[in-house]
Protein backbone atom coordinates (compact mmCIF):
# COMPACT_ATOMS: atom_id res chain seq x y z
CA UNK A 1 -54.13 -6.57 -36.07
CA UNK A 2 -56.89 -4.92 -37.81
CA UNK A 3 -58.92 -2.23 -35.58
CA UNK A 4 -62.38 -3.19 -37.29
CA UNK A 5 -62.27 -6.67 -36.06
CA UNK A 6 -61.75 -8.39 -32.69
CA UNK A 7 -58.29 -10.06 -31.99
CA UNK A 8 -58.52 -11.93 -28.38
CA UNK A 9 -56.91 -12.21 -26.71
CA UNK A 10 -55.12 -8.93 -27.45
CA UNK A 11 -52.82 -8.35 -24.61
CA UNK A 12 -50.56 -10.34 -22.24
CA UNK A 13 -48.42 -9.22 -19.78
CA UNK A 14 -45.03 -10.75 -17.75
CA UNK A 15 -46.29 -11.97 -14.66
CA UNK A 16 -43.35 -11.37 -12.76
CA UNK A 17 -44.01 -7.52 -12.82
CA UNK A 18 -47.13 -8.31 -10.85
CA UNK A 19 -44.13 -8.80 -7.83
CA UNK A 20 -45.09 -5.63 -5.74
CA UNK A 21 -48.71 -6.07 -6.25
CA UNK A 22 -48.92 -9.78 -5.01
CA UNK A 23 -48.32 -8.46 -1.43
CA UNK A 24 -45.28 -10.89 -1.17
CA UNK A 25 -42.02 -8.88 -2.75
CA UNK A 26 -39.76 -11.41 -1.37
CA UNK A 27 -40.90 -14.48 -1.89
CA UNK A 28 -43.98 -13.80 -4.53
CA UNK A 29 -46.88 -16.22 -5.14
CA UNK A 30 -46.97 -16.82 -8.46
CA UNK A 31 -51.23 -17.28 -7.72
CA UNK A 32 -51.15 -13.89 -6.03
CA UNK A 33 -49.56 -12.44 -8.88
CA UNK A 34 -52.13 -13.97 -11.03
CA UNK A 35 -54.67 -12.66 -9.26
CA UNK A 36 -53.13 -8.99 -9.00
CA UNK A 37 -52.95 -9.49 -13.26
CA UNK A 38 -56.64 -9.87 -13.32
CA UNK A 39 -57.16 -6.61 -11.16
CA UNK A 40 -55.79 -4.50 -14.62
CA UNK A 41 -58.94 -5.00 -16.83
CA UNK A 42 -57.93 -5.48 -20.34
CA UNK A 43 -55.06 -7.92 -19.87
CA UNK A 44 -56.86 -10.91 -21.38
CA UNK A 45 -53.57 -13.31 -21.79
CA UNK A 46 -50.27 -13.79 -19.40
CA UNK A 47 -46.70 -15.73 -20.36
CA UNK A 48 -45.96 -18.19 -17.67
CA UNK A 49 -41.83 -18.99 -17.13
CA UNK A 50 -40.93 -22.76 -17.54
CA UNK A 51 -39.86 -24.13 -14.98
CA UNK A 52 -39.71 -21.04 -12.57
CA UNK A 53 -43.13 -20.90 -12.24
CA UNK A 54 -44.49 -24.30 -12.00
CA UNK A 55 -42.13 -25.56 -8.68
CA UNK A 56 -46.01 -25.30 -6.78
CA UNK A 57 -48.03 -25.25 -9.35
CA UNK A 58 -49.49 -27.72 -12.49
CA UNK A 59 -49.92 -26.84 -15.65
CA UNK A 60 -53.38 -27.33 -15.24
CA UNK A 61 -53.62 -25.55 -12.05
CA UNK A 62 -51.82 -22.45 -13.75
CA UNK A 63 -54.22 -22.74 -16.38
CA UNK A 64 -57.07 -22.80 -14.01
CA UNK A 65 -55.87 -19.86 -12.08
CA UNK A 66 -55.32 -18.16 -15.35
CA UNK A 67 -59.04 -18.48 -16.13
CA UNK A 68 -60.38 -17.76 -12.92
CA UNK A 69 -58.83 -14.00 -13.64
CA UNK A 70 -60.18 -14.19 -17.07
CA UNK A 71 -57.14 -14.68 -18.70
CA UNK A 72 -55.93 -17.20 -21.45
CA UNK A 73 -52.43 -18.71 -21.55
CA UNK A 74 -50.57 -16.84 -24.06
CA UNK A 75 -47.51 -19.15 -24.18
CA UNK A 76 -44.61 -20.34 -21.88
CA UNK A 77 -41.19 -19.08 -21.93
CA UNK A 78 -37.86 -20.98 -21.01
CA UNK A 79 -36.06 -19.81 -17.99
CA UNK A 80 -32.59 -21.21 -18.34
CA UNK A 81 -30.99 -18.89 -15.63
CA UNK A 82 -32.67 -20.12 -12.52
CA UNK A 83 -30.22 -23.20 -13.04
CA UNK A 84 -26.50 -22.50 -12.06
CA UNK A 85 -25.60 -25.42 -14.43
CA UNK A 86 -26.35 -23.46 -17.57
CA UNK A 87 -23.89 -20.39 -16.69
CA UNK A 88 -21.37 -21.24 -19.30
CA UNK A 89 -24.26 -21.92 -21.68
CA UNK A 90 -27.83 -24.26 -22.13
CA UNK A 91 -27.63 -25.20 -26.37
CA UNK A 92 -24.22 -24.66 -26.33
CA UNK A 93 -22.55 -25.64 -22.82
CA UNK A 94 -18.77 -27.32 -23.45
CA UNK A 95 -20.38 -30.12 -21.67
CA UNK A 96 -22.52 -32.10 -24.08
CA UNK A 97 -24.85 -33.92 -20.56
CA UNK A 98 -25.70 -30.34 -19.80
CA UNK A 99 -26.95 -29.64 -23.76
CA UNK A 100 -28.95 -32.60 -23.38
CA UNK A 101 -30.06 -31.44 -19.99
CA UNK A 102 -31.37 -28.27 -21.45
CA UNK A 103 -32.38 -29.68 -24.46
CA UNK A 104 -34.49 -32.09 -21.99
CA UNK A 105 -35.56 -29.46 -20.32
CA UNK A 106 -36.91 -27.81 -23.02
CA UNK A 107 -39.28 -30.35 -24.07
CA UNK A 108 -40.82 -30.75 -20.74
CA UNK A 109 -41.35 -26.93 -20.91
CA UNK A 110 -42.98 -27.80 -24.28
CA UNK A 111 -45.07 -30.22 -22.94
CA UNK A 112 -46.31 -28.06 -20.05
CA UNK A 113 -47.36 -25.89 -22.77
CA UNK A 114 -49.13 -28.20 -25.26
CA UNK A 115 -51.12 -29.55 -21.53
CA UNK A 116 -51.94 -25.85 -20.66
CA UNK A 117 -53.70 -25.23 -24.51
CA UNK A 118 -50.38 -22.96 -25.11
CA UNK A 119 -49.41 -23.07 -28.68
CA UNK A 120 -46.47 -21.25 -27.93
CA UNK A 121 -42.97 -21.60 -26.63
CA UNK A 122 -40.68 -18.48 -26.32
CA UNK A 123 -37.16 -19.45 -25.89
CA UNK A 124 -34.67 -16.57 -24.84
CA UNK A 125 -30.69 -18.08 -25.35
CA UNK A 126 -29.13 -15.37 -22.91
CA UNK A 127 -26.68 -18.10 -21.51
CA UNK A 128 -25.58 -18.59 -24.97
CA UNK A 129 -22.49 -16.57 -25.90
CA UNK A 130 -18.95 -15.91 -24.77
CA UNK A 131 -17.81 -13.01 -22.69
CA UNK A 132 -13.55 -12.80 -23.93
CA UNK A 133 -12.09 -13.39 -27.27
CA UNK A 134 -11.12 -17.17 -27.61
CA UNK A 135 -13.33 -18.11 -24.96
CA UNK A 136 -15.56 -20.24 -27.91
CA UNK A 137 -15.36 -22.23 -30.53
CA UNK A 138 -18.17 -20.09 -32.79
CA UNK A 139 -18.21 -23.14 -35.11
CA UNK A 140 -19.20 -25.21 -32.99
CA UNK A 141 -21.49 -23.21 -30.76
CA UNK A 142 -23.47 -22.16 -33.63
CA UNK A 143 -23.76 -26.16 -34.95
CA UNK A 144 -24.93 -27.07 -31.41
CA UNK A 145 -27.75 -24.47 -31.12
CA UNK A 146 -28.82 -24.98 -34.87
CA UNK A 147 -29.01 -28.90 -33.95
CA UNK A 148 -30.87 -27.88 -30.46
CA UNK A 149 -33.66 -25.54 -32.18
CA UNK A 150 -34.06 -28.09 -35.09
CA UNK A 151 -34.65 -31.22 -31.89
CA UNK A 152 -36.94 -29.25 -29.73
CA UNK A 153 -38.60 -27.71 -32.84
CA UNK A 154 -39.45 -31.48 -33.49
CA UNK A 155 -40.53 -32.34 -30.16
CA UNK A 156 -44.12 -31.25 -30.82
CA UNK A 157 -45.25 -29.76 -34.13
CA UNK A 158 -48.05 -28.35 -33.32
CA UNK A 159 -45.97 -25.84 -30.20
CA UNK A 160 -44.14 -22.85 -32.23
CA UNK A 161 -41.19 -22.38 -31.25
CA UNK A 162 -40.12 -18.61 -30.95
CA UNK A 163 -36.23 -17.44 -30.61
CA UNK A 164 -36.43 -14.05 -28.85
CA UNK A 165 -32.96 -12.70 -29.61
CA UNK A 166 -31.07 -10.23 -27.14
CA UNK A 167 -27.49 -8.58 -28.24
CA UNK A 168 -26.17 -9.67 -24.45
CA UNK A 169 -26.98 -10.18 -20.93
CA UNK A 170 -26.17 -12.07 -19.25
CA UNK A 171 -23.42 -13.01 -21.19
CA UNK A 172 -21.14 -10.13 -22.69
CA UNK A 173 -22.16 -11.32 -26.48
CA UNK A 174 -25.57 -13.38 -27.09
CA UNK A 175 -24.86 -15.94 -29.83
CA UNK A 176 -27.74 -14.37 -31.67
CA UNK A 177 -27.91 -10.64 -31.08
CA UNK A 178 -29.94 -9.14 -33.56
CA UNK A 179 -32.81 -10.32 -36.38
CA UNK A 180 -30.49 -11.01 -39.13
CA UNK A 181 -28.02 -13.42 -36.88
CA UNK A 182 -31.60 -15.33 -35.51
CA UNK A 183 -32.98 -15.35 -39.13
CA UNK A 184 -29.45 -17.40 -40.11
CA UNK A 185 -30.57 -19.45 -37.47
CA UNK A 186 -33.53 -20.44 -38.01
CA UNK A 187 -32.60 -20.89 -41.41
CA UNK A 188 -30.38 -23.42 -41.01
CA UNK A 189 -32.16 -25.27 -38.51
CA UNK A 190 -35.48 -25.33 -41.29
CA UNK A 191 -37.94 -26.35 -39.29
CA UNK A 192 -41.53 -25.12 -39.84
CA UNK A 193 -42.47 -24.38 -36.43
CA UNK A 194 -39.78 -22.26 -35.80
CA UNK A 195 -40.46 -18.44 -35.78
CA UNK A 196 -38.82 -15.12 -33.84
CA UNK A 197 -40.05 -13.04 -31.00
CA UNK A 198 -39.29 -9.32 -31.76
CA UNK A 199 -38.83 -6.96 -27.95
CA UNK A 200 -38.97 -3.16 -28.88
CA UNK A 201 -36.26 -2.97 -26.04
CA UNK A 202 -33.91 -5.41 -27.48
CA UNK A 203 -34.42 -4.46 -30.82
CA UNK A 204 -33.67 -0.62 -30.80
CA UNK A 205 -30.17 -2.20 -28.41
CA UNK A 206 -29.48 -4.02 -31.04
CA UNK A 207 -28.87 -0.94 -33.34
CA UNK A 208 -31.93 -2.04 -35.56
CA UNK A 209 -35.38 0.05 -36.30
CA UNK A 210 -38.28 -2.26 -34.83
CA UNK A 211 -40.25 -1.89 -37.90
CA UNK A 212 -37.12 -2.90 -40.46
CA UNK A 213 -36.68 -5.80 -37.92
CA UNK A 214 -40.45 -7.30 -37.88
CA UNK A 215 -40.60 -6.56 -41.89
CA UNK A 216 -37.45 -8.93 -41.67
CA UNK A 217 -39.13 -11.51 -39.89
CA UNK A 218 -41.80 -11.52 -41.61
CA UNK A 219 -40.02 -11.98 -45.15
CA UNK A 220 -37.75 -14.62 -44.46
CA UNK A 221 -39.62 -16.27 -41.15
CA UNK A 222 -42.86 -16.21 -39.20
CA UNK A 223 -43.21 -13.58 -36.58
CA UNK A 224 -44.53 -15.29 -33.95
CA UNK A 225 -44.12 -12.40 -31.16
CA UNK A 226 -44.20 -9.04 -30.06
CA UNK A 227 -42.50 -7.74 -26.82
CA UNK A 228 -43.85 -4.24 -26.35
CA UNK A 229 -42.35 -1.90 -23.96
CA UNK A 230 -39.53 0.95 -24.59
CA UNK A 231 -35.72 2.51 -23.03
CA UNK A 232 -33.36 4.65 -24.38
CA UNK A 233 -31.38 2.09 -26.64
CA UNK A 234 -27.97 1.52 -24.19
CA UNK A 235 -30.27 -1.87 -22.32
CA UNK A 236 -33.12 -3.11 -21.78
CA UNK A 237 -34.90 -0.53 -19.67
CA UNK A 238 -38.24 -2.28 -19.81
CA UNK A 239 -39.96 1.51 -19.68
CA UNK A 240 -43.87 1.95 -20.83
CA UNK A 241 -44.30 1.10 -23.88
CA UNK A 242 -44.19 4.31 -26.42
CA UNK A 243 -42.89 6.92 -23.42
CA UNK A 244 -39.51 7.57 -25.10
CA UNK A 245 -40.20 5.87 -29.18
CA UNK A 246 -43.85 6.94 -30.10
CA UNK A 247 -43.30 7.13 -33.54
CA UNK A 248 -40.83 4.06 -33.53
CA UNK A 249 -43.75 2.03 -32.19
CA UNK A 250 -46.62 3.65 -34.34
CA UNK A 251 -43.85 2.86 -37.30
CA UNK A 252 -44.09 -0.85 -36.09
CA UNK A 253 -47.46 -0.97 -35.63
CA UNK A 254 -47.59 0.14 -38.88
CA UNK A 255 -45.09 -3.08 -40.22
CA UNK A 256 -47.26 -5.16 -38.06
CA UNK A 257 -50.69 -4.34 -39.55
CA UNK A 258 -48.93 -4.25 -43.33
CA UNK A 259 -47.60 -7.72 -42.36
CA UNK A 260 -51.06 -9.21 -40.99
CA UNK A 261 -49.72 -9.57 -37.22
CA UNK A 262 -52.92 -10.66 -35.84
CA UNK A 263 -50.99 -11.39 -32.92
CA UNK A 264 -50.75 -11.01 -28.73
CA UNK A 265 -49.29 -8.00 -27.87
CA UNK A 266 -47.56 -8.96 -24.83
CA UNK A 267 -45.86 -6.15 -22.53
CA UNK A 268 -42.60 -6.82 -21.20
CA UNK A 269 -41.82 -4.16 -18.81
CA UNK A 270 -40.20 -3.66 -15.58
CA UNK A 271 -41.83 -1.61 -13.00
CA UNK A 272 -41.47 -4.36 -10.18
CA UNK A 273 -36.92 -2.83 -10.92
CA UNK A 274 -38.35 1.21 -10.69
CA UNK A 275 -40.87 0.11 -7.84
CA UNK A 276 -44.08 1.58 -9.54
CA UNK A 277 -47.59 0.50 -9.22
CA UNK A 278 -47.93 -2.44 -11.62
CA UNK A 279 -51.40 -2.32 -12.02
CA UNK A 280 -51.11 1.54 -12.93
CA UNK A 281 -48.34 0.57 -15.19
CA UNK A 282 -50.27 -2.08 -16.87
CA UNK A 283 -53.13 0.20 -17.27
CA UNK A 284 -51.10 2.92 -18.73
CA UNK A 285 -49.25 0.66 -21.24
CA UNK A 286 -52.95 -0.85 -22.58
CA UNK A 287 -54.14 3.01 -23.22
CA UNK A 288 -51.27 4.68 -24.54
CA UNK A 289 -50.41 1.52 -27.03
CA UNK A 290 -54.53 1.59 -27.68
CA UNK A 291 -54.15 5.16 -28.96
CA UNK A 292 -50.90 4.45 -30.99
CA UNK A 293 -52.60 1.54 -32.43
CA UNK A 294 -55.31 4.05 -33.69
CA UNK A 295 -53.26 5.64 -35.21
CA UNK A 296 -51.00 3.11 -36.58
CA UNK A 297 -54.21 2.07 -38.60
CA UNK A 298 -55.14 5.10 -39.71
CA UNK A 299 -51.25 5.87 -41.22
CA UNK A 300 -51.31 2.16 -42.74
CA UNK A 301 -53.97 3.13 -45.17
CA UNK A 302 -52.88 6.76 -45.58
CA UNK A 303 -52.33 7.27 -49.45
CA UNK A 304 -50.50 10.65 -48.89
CA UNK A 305 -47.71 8.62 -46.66
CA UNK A 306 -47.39 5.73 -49.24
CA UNK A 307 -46.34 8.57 -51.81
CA UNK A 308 -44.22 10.02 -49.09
CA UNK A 309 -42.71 6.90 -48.77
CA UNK A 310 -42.06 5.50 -52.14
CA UNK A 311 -40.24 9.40 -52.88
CA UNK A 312 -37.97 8.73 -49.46
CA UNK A 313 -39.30 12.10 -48.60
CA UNK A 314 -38.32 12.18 -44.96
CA UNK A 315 -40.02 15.86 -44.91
CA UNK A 316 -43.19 14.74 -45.93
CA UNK A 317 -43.75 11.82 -43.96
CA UNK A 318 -42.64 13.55 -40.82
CA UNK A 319 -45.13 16.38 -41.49
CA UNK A 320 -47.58 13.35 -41.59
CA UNK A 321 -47.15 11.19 -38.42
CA UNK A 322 -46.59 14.39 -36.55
CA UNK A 323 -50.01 15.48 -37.45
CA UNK A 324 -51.19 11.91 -36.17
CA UNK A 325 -49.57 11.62 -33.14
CA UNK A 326 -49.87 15.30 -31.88
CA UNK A 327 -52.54 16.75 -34.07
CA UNK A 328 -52.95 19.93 -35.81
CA UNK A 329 -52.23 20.57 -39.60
CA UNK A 330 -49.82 17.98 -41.25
């Protein structure tokens, strides 16, 4: 994630924020909100939903649309809710034909990926939890989704898997809420290809510092993902990224470049829910997370915030990144 070399592609974005911009908020194209993407300039990458967004389209005609707009395929991520069935759960549905269904479903998604040139999957368990006490059996919820992960994980090596982790909606309480409960996880399951996905949203819900969480990740896993955007900690507000946490996400810029992240920065925000301009929305998150990134690198190196740091001198530091983000004498 180094500034002094090139990293492309270097941003993605969710296509389905494109909604208002594709001229069809109703019943959006998923080529017209392709081709709305490529109007941003600087979104070089785009996350296509599996199997939401393939019902009239190939893999290799997403791909070609993709590159017509001058964008690459960043990965594909599962989309579990469009299917009724998997209400009371996808890994870990009572009803062990509906695992298998998802489970199935999951390695055509991973397929569709591996045909587009994707070498990633994202899979987001939201189905997966309980809403009431004794509504599960946790033993056996968490043995199904371990034994899920560890058979799609083997479906195709050379797809990483990532487990974005979300602390609920739409169920009450996600089976894995928070780093350390996906870390177990993942652990368990042991399979090389499996990684996390870390949202800023999700993360600072979860009760966690973004930066803590991605160090995590990057300790005991492989961090195969960064969901950039921002909210005010009660949900996941999907807001610009850095608008209400600028020196949360210079912090985990900070973690990222410390940790070698050389990854896609991929912008999962919602202004198709607060009807704004996507295009100006996109634009704005690419320059205000360009100028935190600046400045991420420059604190990463800074010797006077390493001292801070290994003292715990909270006064010090924040004289520091103050100075960074908002200038004038530190």
């Amino acid at each position: 994630m180094s500034q002094d070399r090139p990293n492309r592609p270097r941003y993605a974005a969710r296509l389905n924020a494109f909604k208002l911009a594709a001229g069809q908020p109703e019943r959006p194209n998923v080529a017209d909100m392709i081709r709305a993407a490529g109007k941003v300039g600087g979104l070089d990458a785009a996350d296509v939903n599996y199997p939401d967004h393939f019902t009239a389209h190939s893999a290799t005609e997403l791909a070609r649309l993709l590159g017509d707009e001058g964008m690459a395929v960043n990965g594909l991520a599962m989309r579990y809710y469009t299917d009724p069935g998997f209400r009371l759960g996808a890994f870990t549905h009572p009803d062990p034909k509906i695992r298998r269904s998802a489970i199935d479903l999951t390695r055509r998604g991973i397929d569709a990926a591996a045909e587009m040139g994707a070498g990633l999957m994202t899979l987001w368990l939201g189905q997966d939890g309980t809403d009431y006490s004794f509504q599960g059996d946790y033993a056996r919820m968490w043995d199904d989704t371990v034994t899920a992960l560890t058979e799609v994980a083997a479906h195709d090596p050379d797809v990483a898997i990532a487990v974005e982790y979300k602390p609920n909606e739409p169920r009450a309480y996600a089976l894995l809420p928070d780093m350390a409960t996906t870390l177990l996880a993942l652990r368990d399951a042991g399979s090389a290809n499996l990684g996390v996905t870390l949202d800023f949203a999700h993360s600072l819900y979860a009760g966690e510092i973004p930066a803590r969480a991605a160090r995590l990740a990057a300790r005991h896993s492989r961090l195969l993902g960064v969901h950039l955007n921002d909210g005010y900690g009660k949900r996941d507000d999907g807001l610009i990224s850095g608008s209400v946490h600028p020196a949360q996400t210079v912090e985990l810029f900070v973690e990222l470049e410390r940790a070698g992240y050389d990854g896609v920065i991929y912008f999962d925000t919602f202004p198709d829910m607060g009807g704004l301009d996507p295009i100006a929305e996109a634009r704005a998150n690419i320059e205000l997370t360009e100028r935190l990134r600046q400045i991420a690198a420059g604190l990463a190196g800074d010797p006077a915030l390493a001292e801070a740091l290994a003292r715990q001198d909270a006064a010090a530091s924040q004289r520091i990144v103050a100075g960074a983000l908002y200038g004038g004498g530190a």
